[in-house]
N, C-alpha and C. Protein backbone atom coordinates (compact mmCIF):
# COMPACT_ATOMS: atom_id res chain seq x y z
N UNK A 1 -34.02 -5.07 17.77
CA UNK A 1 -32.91 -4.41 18.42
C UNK A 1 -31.93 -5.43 19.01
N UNK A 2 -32.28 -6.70 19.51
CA UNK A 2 -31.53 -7.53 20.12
C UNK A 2 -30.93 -8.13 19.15
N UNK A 3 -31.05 -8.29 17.49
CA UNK A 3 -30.63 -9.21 16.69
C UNK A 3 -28.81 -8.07 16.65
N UNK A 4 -29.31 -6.82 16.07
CA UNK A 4 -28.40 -6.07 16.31
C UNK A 4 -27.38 -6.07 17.60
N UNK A 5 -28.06 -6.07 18.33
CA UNK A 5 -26.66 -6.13 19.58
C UNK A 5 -25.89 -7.08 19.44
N UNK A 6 -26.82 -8.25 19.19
CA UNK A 6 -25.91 -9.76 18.96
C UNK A 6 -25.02 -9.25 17.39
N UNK A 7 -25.33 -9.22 16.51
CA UNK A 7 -24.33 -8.81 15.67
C UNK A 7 -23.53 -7.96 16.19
N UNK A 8 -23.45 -7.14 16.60
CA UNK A 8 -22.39 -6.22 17.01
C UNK A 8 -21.15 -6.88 17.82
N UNK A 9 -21.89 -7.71 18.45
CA UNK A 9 -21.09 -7.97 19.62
C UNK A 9 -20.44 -9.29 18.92
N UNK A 10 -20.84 -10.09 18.25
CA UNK A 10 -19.89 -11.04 17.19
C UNK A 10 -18.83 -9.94 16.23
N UNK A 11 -19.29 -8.96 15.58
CA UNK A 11 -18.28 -8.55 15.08
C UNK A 11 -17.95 -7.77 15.83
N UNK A 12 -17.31 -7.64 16.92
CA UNK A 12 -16.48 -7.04 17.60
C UNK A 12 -15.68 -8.17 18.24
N UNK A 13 -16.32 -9.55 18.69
CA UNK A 13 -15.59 -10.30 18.79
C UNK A 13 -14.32 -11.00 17.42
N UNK A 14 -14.79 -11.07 16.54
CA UNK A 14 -14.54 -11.41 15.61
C UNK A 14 -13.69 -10.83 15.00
N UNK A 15 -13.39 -9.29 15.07
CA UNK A 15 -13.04 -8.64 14.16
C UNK A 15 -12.49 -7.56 14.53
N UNK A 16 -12.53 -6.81 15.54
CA UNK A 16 -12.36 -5.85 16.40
C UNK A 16 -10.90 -5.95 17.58
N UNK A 17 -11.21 -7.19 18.19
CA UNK A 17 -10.17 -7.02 18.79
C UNK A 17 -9.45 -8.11 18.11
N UNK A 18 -9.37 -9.08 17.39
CA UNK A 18 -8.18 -9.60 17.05
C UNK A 18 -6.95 -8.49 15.98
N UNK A 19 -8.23 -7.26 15.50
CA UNK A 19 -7.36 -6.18 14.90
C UNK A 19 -6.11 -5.40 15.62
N UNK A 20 -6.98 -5.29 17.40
CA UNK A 20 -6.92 -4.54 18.17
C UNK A 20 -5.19 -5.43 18.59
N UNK A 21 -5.59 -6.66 18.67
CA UNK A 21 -4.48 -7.63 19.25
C UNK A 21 -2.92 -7.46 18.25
N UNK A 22 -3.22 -7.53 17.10
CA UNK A 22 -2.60 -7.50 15.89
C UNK A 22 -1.58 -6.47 15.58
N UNK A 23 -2.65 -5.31 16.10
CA UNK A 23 -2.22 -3.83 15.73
C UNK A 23 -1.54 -3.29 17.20
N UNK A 24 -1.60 -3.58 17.96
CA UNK A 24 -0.88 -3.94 19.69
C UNK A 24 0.53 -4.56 19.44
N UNK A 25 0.50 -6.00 18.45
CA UNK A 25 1.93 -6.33 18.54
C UNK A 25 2.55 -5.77 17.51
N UNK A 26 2.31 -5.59 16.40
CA UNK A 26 3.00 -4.66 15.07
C UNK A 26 3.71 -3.53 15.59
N UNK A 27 3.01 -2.33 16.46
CA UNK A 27 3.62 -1.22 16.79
C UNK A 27 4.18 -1.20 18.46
N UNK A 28 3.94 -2.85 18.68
CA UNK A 28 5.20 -2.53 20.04
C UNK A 28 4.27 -2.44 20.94
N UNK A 29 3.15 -2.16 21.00
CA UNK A 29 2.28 -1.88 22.28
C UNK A 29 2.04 -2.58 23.74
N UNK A 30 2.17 -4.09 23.10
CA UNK A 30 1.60 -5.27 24.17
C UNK A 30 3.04 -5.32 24.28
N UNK A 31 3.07 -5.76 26.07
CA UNK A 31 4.81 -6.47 26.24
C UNK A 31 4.57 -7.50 25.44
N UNK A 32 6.02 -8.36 25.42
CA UNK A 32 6.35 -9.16 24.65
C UNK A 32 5.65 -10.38 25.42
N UNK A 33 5.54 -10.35 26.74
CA UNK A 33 4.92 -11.77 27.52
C UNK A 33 3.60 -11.68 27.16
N UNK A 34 3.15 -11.07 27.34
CA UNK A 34 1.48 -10.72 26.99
C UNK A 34 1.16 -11.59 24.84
N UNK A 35 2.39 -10.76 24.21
CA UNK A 35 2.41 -11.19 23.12
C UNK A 35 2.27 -13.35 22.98
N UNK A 36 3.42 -13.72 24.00
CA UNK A 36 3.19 -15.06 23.81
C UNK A 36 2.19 -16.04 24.55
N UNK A 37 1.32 -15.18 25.18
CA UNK A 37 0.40 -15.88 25.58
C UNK A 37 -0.81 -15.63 25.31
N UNK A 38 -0.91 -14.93 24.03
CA UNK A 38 -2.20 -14.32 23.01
C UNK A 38 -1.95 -15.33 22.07
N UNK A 39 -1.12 -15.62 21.15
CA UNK A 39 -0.08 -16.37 20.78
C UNK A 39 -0.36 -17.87 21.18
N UNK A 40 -0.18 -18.50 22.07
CA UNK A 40 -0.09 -19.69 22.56
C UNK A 40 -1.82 -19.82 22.99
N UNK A 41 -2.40 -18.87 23.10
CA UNK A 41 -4.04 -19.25 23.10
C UNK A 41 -5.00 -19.58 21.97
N UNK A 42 -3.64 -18.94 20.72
CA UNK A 42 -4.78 -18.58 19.71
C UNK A 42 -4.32 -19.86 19.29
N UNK A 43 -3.20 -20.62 18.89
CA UNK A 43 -2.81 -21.67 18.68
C UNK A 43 -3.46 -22.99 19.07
N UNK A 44 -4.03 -23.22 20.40
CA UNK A 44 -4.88 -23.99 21.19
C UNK A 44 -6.25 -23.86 20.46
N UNK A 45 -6.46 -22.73 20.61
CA UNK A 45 -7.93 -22.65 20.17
C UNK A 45 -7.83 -23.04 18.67
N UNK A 46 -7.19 -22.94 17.72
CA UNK A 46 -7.50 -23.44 16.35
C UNK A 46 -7.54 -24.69 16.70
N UNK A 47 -6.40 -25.46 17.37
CA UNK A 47 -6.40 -26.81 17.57
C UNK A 47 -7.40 -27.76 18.14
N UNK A 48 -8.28 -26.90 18.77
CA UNK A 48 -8.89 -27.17 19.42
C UNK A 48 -10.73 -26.98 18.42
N UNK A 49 -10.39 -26.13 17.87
CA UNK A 49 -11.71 -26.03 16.81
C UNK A 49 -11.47 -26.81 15.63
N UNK A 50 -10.27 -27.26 14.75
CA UNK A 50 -10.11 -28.23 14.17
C UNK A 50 -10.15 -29.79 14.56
N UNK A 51 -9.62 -30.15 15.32
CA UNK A 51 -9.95 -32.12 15.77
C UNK A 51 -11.28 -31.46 16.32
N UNK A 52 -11.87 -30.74 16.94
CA UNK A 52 -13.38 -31.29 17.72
C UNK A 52 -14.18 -30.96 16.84
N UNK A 53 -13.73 -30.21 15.19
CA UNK A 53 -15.17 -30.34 14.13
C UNK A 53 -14.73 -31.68 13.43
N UNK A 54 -13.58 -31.99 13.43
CA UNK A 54 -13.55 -32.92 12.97
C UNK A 54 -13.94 -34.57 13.58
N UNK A 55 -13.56 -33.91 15.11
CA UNK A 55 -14.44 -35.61 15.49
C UNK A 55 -15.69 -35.05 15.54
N UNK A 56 -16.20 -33.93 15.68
CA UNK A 56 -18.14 -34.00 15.83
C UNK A 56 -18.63 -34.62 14.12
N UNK A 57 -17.89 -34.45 13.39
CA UNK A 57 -18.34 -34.78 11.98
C UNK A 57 -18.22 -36.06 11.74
N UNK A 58 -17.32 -36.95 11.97
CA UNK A 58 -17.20 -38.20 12.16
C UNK A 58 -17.90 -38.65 13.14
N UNK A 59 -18.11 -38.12 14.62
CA UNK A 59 -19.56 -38.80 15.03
C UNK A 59 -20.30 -38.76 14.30
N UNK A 60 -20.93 -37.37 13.88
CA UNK A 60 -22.08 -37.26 13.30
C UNK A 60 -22.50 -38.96 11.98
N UNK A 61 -21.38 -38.78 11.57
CA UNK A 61 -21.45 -40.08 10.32
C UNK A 61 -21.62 -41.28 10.92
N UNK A 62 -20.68 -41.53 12.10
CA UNK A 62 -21.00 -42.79 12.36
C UNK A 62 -22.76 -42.84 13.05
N UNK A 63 -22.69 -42.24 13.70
CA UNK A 63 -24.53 -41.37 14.57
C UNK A 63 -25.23 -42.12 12.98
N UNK A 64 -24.95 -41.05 11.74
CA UNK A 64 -26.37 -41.88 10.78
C UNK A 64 -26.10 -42.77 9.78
N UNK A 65 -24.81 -43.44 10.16
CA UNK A 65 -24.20 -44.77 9.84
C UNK A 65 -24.29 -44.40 8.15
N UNK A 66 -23.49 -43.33 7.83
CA UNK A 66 -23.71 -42.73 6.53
C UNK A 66 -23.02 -43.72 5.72
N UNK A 67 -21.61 -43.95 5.94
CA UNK A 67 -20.56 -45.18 5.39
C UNK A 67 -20.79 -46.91 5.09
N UNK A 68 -21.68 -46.85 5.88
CA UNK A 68 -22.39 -48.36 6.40
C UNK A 68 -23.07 -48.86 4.91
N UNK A 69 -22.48 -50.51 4.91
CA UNK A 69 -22.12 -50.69 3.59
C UNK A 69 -23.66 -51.61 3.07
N UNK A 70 -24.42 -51.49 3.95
CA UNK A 70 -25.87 -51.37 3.65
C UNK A 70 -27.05 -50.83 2.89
């Protein structure tokens, strides 16, 4: 039962309200300030999940000295 809740609750994170967010600014719902700071979060957060997989992956390499001309 708990594996289920946890799924649920990822796809609702996941999937649910960014619909919810989406379908809010399409038909006018969210003010427009609300709009740019959904907007300016979601922007951060990619930026923020792209360079830090990308430096955890490059630690990771240098960590098991994968490149190392040994």
């Amino acid at each position: 039962m708990k594996e289920l809740i946890n799924f649920l609750l990822v796809v609702l994170i996941t999937v649910i309200i960014p619909y919810l967010i989406i379908w809010g600014v399409y038909f006018d719902i969210l003010p427009e300030s609300l709009e740019v700071i959904i907007s300016l979060i979601a922007v951060a957060a990619a930026i923020a999940i792209i360079v830090g997989g990308n430096l955890f992956l490059m630690y990771s390499d240098i960590k098991t000295k994968r490149y190392s001309k040994s």
